[in-house]
N, C-alpha and C. Protein backbone atom coordinates (compact mmCIF):
# COMPACT_ATOMS: atom_id res chain seq x y z
N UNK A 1 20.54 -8.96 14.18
CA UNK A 1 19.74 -7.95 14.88
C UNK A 1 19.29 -6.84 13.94
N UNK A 2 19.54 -6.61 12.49
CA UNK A 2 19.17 -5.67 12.09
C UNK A 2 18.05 -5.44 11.62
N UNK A 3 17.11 -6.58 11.51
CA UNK A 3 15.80 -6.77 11.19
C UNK A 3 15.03 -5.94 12.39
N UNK A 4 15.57 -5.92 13.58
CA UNK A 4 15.08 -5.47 14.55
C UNK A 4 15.23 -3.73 14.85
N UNK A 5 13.88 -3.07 15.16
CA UNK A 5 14.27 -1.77 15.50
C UNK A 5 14.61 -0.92 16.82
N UNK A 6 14.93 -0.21 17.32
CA UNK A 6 15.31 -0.08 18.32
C UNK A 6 14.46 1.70 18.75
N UNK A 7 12.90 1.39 19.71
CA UNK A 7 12.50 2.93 19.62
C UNK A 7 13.14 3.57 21.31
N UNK A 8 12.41 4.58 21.99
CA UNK A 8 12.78 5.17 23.22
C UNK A 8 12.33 3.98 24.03
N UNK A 9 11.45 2.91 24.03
CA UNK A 9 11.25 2.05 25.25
C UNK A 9 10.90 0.76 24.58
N UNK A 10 11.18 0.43 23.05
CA UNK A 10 11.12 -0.71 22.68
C UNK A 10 11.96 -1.37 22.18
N UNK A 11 12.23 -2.02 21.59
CA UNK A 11 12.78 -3.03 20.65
C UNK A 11 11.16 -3.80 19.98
N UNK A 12 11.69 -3.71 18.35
CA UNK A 12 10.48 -4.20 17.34
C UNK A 12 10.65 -4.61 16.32
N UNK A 13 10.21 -5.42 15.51
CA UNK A 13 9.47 -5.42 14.43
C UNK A 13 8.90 -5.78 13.44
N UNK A 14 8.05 -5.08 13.74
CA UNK A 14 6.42 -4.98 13.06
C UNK A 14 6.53 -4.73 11.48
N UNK A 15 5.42 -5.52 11.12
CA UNK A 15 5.76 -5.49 9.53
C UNK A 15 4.30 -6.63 9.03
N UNK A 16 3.85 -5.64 7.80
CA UNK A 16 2.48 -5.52 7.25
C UNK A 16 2.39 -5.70 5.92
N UNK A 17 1.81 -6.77 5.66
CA UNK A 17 1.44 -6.39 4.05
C UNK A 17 0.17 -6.59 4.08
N UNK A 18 -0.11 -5.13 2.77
CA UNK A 18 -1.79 -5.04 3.21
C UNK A 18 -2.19 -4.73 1.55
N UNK A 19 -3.24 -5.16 1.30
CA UNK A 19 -3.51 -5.03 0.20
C UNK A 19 -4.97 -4.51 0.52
N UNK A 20 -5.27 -3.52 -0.73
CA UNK A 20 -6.56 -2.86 -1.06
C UNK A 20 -7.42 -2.34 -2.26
N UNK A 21 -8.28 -2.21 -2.42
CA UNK A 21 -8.93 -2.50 -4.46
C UNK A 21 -9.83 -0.97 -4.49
N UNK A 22 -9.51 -0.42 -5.70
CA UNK A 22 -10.46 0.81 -5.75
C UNK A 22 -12.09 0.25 -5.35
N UNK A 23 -12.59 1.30 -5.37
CA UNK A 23 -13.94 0.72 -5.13
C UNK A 23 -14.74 -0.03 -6.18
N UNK A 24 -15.69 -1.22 -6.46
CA UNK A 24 -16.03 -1.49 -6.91
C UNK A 24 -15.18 -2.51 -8.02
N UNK A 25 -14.14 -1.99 -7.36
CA UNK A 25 -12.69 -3.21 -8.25
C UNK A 25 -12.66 -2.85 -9.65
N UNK A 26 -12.62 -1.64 -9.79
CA UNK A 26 -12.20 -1.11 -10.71
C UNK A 26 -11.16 -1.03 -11.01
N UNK A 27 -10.69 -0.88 -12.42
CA UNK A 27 -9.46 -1.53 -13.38
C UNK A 27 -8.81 0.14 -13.74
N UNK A 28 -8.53 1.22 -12.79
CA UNK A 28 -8.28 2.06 -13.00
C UNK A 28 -7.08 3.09 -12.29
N UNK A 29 -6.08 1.69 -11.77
CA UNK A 29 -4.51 2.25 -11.24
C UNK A 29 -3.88 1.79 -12.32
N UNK A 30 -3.92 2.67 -13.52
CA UNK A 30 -2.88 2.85 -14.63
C UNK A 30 -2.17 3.59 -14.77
N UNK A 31 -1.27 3.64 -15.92
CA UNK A 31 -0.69 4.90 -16.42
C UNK A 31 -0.56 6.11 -15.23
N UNK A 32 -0.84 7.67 -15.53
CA UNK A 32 -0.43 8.74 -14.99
C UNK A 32 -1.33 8.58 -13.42
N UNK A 33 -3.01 8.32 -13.17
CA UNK A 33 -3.43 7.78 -12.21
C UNK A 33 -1.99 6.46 -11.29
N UNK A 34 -1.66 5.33 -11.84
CA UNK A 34 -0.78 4.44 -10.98
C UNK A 34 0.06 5.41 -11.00
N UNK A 35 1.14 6.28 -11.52
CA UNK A 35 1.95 7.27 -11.03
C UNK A 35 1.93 8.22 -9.49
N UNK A 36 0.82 8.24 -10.07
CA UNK A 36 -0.18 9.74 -9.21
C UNK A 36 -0.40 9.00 -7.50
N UNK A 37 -0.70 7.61 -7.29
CA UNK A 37 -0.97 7.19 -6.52
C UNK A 37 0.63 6.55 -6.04
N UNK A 38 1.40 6.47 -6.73
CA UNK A 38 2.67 5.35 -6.27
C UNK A 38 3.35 6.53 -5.64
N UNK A 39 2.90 7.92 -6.21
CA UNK A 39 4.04 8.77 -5.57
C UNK A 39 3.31 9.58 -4.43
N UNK A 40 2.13 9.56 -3.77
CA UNK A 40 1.45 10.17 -2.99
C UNK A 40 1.68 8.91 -1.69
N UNK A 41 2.04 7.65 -2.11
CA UNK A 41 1.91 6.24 -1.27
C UNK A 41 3.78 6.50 -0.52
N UNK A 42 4.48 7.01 -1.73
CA UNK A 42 5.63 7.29 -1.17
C UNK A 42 5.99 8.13 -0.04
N UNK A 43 5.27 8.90 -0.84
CA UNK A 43 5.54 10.48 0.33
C UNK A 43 4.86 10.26 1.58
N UNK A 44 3.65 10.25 1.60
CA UNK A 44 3.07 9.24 3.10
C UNK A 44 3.85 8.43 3.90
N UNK A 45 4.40 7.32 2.87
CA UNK A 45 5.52 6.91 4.52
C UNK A 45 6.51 7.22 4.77
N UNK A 46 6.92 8.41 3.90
CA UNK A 46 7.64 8.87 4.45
C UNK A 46 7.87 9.67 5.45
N UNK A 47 6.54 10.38 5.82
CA UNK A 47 6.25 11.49 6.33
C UNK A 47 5.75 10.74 7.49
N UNK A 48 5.04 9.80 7.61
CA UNK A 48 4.74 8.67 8.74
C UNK A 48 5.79 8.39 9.33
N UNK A 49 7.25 7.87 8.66
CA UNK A 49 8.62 7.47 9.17
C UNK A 49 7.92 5.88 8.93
N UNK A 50 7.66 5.35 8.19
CA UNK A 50 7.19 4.17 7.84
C UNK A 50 8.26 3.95 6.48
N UNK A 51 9.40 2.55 6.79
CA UNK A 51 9.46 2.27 5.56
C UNK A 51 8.62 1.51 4.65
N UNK A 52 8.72 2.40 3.45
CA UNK A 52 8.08 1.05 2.01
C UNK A 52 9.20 0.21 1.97
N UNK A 53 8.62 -0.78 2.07
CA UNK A 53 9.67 -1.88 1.86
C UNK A 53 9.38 -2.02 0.14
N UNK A 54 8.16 -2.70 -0.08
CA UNK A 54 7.81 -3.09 -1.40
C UNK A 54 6.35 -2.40 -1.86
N UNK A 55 6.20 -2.06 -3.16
CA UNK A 55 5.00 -1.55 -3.43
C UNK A 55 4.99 -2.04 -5.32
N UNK A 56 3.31 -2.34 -5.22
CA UNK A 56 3.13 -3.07 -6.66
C UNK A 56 1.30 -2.20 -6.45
N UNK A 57 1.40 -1.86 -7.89
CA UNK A 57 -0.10 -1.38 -8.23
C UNK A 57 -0.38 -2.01 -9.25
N UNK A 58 -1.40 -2.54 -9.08
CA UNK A 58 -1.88 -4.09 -10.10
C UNK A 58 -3.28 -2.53 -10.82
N UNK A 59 -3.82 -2.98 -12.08
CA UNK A 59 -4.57 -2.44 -12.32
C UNK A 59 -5.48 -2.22 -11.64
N UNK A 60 -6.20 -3.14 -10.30
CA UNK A 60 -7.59 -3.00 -9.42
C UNK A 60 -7.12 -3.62 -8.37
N UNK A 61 -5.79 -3.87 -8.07
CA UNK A 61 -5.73 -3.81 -6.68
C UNK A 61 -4.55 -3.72 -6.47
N UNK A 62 -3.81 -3.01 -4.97
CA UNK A 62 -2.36 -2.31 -4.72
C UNK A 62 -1.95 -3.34 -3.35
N UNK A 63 -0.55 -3.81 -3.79
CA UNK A 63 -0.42 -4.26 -2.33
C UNK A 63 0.85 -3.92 -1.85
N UNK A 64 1.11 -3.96 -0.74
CA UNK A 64 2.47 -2.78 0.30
C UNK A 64 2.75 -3.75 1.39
N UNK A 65 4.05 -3.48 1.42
CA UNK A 65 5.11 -4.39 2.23
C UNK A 65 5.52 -3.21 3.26
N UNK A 66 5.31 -2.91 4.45
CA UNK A 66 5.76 -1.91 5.40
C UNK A 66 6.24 -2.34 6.30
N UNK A 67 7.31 -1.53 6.57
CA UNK A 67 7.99 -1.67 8.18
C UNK A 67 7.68 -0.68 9.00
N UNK A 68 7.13 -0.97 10.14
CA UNK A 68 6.44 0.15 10.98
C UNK A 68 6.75 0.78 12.53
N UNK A 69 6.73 1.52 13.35
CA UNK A 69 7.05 1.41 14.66
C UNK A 69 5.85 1.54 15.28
N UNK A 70 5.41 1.10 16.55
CA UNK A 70 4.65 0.84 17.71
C UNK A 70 3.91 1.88 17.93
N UNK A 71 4.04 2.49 17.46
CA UNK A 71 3.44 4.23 17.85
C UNK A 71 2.15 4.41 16.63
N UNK A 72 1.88 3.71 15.61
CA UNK A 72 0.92 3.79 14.57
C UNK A 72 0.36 2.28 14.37
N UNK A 73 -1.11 2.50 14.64
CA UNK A 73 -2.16 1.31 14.51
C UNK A 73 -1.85 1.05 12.83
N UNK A 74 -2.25 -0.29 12.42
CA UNK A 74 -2.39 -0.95 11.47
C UNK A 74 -3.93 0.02 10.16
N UNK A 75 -4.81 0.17 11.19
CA UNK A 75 -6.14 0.59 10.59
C UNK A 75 -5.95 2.29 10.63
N UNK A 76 -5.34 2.87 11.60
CA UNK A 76 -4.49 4.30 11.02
C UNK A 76 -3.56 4.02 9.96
N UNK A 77 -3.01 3.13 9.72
CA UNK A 77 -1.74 3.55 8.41
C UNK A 77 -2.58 3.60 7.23
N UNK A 78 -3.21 2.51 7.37
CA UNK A 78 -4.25 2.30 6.05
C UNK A 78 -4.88 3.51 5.60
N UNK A 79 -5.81 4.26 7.09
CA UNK A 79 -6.72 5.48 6.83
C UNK A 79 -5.89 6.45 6.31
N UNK A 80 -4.85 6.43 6.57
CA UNK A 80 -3.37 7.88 6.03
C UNK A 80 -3.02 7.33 4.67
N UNK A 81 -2.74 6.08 4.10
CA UNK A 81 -1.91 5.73 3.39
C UNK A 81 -3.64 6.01 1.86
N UNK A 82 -4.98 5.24 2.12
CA UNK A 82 -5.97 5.34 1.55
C UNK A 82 -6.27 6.87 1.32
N UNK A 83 -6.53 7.42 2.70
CA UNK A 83 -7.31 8.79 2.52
C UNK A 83 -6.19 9.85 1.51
N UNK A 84 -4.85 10.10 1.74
CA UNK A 84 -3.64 10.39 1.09
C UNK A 84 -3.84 10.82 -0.39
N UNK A 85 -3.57 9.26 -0.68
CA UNK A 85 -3.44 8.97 -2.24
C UNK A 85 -4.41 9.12 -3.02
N UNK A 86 -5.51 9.05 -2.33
CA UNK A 86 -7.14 9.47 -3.07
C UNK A 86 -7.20 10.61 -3.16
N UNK A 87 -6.85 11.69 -2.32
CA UNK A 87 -6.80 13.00 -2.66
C UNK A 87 -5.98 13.32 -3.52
N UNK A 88 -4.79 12.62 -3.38
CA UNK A 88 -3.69 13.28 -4.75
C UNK A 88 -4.52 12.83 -5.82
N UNK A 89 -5.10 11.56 -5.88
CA UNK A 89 -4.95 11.34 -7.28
C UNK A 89 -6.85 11.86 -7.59
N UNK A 90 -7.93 12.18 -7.05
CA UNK A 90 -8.70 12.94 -7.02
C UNK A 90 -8.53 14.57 -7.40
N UNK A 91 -7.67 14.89 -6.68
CA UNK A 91 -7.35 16.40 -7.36
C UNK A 91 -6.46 16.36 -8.34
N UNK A 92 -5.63 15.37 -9.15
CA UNK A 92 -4.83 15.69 -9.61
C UNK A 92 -5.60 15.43 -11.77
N UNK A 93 -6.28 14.04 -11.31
CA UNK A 93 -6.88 13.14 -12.32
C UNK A 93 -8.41 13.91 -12.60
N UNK A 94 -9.26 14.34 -13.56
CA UNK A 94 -10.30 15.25 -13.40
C UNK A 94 -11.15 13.70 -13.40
N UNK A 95 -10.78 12.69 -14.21
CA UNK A 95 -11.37 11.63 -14.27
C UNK A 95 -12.11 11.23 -13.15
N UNK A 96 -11.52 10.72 -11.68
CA UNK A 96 -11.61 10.68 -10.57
C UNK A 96 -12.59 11.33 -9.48
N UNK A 97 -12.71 13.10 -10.16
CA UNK A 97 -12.96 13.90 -9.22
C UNK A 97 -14.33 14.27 -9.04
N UNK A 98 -14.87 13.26 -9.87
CA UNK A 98 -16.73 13.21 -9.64
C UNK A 98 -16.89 11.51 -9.12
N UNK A 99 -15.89 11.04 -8.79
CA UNK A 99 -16.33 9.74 -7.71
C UNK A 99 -16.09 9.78 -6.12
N UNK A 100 -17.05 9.48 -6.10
CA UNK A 100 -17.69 9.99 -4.57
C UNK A 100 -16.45 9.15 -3.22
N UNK A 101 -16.14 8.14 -3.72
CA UNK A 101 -14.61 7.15 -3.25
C UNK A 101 -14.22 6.50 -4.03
N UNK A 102 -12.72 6.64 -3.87
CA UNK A 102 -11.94 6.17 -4.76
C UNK A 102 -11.49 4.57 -4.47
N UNK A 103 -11.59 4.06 -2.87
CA UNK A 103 -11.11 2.84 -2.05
C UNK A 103 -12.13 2.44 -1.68
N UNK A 104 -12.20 0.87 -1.87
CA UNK A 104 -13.49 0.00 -1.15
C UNK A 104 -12.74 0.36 0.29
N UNK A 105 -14.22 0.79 1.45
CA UNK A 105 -13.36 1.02 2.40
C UNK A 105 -12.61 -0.28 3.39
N UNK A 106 -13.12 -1.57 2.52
CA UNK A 106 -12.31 -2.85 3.47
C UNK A 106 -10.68 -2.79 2.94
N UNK A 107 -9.87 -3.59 3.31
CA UNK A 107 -8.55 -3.72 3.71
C UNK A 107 -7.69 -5.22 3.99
N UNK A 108 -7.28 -6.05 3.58
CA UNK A 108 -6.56 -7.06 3.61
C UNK A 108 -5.15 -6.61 4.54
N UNK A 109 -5.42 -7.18 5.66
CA UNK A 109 -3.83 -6.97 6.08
C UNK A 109 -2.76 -8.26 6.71
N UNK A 110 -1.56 -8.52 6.97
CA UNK A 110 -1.09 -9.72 7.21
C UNK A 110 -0.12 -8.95 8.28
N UNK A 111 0.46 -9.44 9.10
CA UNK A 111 1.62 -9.18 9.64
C UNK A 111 2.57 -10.05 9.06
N UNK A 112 3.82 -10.12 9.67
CA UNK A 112 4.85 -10.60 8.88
C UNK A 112 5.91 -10.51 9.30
N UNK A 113 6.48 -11.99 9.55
CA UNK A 113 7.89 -12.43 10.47
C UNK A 113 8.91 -12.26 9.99
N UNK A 114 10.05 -12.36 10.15
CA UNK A 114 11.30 -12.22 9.56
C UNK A 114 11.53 -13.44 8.27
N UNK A 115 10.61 -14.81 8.97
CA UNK A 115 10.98 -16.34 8.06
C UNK A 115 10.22 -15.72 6.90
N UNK A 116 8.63 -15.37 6.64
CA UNK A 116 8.36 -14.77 5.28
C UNK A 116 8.52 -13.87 5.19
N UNK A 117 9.52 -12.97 5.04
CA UNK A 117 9.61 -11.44 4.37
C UNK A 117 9.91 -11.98 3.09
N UNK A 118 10.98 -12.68 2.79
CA UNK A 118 11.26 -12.61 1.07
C UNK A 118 10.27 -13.39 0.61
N UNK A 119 9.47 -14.00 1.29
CA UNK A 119 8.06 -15.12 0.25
C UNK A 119 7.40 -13.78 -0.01
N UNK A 120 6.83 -12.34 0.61
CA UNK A 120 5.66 -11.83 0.75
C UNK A 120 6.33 -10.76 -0.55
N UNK A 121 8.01 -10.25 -0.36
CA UNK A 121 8.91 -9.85 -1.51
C UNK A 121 8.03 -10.12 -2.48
N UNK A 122 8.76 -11.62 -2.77
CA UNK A 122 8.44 -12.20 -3.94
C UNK A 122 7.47 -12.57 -4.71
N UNK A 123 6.34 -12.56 -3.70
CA UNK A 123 4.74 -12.54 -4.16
C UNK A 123 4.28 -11.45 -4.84
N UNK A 124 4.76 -9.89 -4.54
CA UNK A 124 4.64 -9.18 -4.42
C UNK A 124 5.32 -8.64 -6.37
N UNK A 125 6.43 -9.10 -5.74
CA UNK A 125 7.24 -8.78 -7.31
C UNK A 125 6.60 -9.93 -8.67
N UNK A 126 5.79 -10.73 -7.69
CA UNK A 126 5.66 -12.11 -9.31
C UNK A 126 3.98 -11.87 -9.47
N UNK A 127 3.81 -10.58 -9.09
CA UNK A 127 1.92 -10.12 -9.31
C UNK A 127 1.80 -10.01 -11.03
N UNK A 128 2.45 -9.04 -11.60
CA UNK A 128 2.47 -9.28 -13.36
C UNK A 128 2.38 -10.50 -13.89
N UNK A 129 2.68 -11.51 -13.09
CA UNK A 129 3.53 -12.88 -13.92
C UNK A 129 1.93 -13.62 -13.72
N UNK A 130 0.89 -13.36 -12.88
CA UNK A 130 0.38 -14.04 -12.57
C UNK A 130 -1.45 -13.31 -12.92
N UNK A 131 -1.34 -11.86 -13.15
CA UNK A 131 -2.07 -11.26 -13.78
C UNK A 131 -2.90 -11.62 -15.04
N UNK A 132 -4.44 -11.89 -14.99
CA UNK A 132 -4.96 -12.75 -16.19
C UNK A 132 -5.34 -11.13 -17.37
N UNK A 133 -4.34 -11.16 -18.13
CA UNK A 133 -4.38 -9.91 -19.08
C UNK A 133 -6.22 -10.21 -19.50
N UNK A 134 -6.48 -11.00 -19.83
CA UNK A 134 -7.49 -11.53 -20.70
C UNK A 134 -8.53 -10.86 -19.70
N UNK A 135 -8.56 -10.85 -18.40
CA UNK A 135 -9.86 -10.48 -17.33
C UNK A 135 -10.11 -8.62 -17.77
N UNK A 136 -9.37 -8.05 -18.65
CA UNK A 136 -9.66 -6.67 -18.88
C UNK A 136 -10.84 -6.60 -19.53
């Protein structure tokens, strides 16, 4: 039962992996920028009450493993978790702060059962391994 959450009138759970690409698929979640964004992605669910389960920032595209409760749409987490991290890393990066958006505004999302949680883990953790260095 512990996979399961327990809210004021439910029992749940819900669970998302969603992946999303700067705009134009740009090769520009590196260094102090991937910092800037991994720790603005943190604080968001936290402040949501959303756990990160898993989080990987690929150079041009980010993907997130969440556990969620019933009370927050799929296309709201995204708009909080996107709109968020673009501002941190917009005000923080001067690089950034003359692009008009930082997120293509589409969105990849999956739900996700208890049988694949460790496949979506592990997909998640084997993104480097599978990364074509050479496409830079």
């Amino acid at each position: 039962m512990s996979r399961f959450k327990r809210g004021n009138k439910s029992i749940y759970n819900i669970n998302y992996h969603i992946i999303w690409i700067p705009k134009y698929r740009r090769k520009i979640l590196t260094g102090d920028i991937k910092n800037t964004i991994e720790e603005a992605l943190i604080e968001k669910t936290n402040e949501l009450n959303i756990k990160l389960e898993k989080l990987e920032i690929m150079p041009d595209h980010i993907h997130i493993f969440v556990r969620c409760n019933p009370n927050i749409s799929v296309s709201e987490l995204v708009k909080q978790l996107k709109g968020y991290s673009s501002y941190k890393a917009r005000n923080k990066h001067s690089e950034l702060s003359n692009k008009k958006h930082l997120w293509s505004p589409s969105y990849y999302c999956e739900s996700i059962g208890h049988i694949s949680e460790e496949t979506i883990k592990k997909y998640i953790e084997d993104q480097w391994k599978t990364f074509d260095i050479s496409s830079k």
